[in-house]
PDB file of N, CA and C in Angstrom:
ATOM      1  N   UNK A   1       0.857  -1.176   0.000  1.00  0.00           N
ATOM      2  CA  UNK A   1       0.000   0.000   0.000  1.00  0.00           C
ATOM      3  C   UNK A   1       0.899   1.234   0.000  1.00  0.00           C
ATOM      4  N   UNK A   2       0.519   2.289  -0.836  1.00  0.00           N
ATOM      5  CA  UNK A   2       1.502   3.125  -0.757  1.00  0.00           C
ATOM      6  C   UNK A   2       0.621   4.319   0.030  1.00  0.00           C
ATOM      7  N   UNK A   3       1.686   4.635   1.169  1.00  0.00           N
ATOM      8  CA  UNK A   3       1.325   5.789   2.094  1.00  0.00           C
ATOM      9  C   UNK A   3       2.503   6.386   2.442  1.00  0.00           C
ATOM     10  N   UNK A   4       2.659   7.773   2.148  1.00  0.00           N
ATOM     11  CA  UNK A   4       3.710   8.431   2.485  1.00  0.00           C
ATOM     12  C   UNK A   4       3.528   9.105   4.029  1.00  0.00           C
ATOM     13  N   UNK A   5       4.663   9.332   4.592  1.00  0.00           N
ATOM     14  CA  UNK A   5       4.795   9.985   5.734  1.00  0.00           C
ATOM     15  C   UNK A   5       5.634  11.444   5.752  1.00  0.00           C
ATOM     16  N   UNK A   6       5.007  12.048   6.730  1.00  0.00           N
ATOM     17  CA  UNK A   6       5.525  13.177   6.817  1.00  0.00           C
ATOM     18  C   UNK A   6       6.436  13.284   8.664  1.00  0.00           C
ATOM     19  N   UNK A   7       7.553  12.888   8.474  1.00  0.00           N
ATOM     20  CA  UNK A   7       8.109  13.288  10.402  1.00  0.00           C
ATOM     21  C   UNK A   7       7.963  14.295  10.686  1.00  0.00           C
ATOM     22  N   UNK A   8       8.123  15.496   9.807  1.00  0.00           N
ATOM     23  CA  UNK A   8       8.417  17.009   9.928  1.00  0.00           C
ATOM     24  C   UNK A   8       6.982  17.637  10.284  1.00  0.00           C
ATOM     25  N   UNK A   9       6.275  16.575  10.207  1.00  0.00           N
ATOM     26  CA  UNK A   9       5.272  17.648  10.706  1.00  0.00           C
ATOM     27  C   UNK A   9       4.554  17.471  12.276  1.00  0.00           C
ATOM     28  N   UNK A  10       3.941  18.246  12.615  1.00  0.00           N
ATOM     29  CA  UNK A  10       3.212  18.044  14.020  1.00  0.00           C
ATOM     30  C   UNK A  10       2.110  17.023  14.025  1.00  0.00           C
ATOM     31  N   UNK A  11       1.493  16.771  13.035  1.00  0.00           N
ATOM     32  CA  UNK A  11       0.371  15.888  12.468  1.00  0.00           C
ATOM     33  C   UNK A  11       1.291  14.122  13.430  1.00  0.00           C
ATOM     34  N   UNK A  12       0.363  13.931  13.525  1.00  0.00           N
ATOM     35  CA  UNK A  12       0.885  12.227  14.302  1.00  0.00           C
ATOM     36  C   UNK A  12       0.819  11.180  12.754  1.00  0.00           C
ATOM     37  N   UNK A  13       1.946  10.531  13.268  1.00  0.00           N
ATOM     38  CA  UNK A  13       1.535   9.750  12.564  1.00  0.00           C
ATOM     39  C   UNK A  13       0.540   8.662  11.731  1.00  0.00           C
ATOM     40  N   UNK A  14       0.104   8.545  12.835  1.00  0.00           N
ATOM     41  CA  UNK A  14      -1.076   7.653  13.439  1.00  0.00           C
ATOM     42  C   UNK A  14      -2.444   8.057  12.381  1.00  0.00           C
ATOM     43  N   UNK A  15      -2.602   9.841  12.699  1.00  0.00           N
ATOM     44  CA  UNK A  15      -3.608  10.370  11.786  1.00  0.00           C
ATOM     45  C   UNK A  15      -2.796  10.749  10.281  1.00  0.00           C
ATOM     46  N   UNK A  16      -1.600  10.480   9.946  1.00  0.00           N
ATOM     47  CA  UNK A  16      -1.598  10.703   8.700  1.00  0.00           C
ATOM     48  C   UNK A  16      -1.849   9.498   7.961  1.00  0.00           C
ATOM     49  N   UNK A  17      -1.755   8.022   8.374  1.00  0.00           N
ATOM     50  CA  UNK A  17      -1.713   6.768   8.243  1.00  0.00           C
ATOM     51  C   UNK A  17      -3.733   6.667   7.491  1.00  0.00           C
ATOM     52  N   UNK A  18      -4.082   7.465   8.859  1.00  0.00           N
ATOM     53  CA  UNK A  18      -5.792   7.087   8.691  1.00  0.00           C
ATOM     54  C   UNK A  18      -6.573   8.040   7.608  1.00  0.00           C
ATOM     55  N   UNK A  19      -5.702   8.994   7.817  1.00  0.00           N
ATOM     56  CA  UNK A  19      -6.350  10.226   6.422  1.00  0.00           C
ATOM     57  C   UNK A  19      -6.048   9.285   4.938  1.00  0.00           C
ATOM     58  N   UNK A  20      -4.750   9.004   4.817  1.00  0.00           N
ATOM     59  CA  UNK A  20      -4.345   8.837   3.410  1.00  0.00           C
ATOM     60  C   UNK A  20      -5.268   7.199   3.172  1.00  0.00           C
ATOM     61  N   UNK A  21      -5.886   6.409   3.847  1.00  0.00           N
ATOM     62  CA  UNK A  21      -6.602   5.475   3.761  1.00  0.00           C
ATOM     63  C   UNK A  21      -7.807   5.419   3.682  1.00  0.00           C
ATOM     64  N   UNK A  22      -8.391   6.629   4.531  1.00  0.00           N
ATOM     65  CA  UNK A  22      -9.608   7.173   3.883  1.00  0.00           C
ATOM     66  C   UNK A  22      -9.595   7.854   2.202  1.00  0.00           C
ATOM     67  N   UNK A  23      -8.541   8.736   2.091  1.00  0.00           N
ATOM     68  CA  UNK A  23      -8.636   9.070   0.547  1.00  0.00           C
ATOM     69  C   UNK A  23      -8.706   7.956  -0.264  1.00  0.00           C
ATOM     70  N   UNK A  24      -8.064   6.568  -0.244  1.00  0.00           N
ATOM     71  CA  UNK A  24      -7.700   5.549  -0.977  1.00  0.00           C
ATOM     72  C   UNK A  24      -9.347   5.130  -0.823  1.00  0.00           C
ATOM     73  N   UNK A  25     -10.019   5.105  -0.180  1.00  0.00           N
ATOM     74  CA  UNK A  25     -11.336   4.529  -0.234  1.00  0.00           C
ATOM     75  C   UNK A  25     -12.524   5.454  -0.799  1.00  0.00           C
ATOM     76  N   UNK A  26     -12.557   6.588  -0.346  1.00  0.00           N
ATOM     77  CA  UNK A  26     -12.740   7.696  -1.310  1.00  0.00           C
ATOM     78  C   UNK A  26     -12.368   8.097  -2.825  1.00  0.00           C
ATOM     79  N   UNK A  27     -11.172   7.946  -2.851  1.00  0.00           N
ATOM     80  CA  UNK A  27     -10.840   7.708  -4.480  1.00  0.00           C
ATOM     81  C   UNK A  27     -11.337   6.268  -5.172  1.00  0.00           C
ATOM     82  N   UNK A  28     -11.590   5.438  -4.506  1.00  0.00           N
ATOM     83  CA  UNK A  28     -11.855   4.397  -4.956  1.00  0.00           C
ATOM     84  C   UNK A  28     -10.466   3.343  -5.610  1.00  0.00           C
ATOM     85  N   UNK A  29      -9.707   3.550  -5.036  1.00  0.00           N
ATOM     86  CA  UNK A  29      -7.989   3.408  -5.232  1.00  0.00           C
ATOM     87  C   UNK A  29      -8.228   1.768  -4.004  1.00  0.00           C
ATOM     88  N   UNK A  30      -9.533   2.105  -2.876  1.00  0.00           N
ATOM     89  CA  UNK A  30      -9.304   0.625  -2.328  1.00  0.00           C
ATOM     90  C   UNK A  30     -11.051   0.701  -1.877  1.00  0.00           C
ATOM     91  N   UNK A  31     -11.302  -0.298  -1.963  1.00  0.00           N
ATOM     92  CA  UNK A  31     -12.600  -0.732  -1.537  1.00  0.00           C
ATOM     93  C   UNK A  31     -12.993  -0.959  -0.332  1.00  0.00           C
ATOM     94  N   UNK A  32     -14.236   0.091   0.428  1.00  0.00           N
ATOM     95  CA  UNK A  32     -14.471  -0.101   1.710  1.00  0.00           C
ATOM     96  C   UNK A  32     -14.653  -1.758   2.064  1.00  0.00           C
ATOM     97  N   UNK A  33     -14.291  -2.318   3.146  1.00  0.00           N
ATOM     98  CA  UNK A  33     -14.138  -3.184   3.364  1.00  0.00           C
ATOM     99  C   UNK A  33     -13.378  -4.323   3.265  1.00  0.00           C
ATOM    100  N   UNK A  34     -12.741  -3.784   1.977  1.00  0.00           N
ATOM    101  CA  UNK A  34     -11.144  -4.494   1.835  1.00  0.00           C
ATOM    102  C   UNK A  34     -10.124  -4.871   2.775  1.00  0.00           C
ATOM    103  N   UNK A  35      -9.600  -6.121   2.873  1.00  0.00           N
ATOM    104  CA  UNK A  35      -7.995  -6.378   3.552  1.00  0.00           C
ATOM    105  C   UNK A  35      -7.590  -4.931   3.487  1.00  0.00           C
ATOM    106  N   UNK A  36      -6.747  -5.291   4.513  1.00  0.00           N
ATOM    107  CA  UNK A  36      -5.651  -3.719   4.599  1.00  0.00           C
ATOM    108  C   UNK A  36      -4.285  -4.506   5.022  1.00  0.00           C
ATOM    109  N   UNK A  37      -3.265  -4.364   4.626  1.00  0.00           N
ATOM    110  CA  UNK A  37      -1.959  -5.151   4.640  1.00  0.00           C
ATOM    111  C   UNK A  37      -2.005  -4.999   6.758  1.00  0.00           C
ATOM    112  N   UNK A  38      -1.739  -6.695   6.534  1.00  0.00           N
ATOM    113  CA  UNK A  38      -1.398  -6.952   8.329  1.00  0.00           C
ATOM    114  C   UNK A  38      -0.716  -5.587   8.827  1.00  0.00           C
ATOM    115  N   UNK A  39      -0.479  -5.580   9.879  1.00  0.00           N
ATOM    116  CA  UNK A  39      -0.260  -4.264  10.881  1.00  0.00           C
ATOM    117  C   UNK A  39       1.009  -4.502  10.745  1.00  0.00           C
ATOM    118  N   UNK A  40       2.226  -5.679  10.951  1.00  0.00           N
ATOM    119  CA  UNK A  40       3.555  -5.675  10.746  1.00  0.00           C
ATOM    120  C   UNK A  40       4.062  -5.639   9.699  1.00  0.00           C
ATOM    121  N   UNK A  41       3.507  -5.929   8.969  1.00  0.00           N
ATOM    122  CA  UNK A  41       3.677  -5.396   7.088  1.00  0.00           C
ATOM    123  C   UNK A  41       3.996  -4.522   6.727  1.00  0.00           C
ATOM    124  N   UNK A  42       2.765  -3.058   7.269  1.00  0.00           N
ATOM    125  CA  UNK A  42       2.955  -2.050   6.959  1.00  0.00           C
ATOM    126  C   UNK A  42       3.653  -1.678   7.861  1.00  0.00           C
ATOM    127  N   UNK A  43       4.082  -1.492   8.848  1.00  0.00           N
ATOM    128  CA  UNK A  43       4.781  -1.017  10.095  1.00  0.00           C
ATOM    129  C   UNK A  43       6.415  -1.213   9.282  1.00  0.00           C
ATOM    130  N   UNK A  44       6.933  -2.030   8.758  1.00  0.00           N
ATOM    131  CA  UNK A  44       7.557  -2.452   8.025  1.00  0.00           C
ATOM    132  C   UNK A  44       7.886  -1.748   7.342  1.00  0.00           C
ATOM    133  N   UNK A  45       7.340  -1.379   6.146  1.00  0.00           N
ATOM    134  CA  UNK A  45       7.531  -1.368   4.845  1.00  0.00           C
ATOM    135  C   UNK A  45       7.410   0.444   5.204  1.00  0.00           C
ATOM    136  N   UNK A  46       6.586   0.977   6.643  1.00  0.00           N
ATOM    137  CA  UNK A  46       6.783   2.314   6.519  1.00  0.00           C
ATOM    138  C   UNK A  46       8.075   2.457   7.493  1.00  0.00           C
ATOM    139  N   UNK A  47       8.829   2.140   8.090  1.00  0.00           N
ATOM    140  CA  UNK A  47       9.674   1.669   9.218  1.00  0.00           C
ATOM    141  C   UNK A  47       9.699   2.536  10.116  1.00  0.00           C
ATOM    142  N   UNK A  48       8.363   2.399  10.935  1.00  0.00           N
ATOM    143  CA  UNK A  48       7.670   2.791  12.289  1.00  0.00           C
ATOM    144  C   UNK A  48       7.077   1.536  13.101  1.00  0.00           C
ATOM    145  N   UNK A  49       6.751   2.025  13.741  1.00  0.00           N
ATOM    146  CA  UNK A  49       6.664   1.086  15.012  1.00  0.00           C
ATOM    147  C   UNK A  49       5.583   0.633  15.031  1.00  0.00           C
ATOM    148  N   UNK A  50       5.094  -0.543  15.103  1.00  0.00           N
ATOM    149  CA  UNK A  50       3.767  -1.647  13.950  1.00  0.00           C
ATOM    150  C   UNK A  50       2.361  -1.206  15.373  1.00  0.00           C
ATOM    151  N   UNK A  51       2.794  -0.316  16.447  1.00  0.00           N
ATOM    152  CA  UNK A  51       1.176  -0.009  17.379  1.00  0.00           C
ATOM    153  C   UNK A  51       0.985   1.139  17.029  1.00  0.00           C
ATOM    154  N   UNK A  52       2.029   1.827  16.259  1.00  0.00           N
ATOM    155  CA  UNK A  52       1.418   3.467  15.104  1.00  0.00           C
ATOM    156  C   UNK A  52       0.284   2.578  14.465  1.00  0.00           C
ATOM    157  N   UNK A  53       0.822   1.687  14.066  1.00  0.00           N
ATOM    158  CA  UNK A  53      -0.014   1.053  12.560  1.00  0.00           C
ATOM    159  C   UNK A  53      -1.575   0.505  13.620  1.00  0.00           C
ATOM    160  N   UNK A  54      -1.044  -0.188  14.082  1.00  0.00           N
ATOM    161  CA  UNK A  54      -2.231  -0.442  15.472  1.00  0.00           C
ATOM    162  C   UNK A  54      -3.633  -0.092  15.706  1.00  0.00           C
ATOM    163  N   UNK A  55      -2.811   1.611  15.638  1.00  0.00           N
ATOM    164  CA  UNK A  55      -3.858   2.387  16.530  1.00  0.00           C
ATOM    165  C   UNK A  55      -4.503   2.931  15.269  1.00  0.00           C
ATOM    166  N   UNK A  56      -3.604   3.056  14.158  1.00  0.00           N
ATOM    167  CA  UNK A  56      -4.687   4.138  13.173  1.00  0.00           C
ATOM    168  C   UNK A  56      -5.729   2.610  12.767  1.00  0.00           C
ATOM    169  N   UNK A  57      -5.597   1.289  13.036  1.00  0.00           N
ATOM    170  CA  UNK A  57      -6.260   0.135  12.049  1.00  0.00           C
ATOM    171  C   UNK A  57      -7.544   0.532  12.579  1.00  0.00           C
ATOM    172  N   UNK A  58      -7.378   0.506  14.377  1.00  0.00           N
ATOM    173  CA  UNK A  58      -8.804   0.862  15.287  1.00  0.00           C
ATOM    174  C   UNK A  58      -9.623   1.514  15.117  1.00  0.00           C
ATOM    175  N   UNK A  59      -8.631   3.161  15.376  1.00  0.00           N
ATOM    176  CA  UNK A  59      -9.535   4.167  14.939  1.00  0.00           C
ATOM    177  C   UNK A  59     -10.583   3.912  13.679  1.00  0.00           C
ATOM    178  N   UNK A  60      -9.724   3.362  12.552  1.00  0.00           N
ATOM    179  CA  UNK A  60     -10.461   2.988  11.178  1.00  0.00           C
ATOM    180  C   UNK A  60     -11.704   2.137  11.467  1.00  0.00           C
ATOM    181  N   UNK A  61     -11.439   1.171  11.967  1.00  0.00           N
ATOM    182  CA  UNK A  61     -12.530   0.294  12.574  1.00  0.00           C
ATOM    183  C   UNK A  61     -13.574   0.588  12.890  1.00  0.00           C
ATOM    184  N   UNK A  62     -13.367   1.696  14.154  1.00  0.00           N
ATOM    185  CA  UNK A  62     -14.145   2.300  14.956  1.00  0.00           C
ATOM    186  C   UNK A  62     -15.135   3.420  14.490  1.00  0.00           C
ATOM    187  N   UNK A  63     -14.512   3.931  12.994  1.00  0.00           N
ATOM    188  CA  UNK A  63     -15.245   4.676  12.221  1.00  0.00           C
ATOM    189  C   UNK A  63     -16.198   3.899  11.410  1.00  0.00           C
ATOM    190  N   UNK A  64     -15.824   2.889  11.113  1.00  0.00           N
ATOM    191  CA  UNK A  64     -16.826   1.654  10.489  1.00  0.00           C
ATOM    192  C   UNK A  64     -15.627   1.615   8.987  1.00  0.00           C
TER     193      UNK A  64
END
């Protein structure tokens, strides 16, 4: 999944993770309800710490 990060900014990570995944579902780039790459995957592949990835999966969740 491609999601860029920004360190430089004040924005958390966490919410830049959950914004750019909402656009992808919004653009139609990923389908609500779709897999979303395991949490150590992406934690990985963005090389941050996989309960960043964690917490934005929840929040997502928690939004439906």
């Amino acid at each position: 999944m491609d999601i860029t990060l920004d360190f430089r900014t004040r924005r958390p990570i966490c919410e830049q993770i959950q914004e750019q995944i909402r656009e992808k579902i919004r653009g139609k780039q990923l389908q609500a309800g779709s897999q979303l790459p395991a949490v150590r995957e992406l934690a990985a592949a963005l090389q941050i710490n996989f309960n960043t990835v964690a917490r934005a999966y929840r929040e997502l969740d928690r939004e439906g």
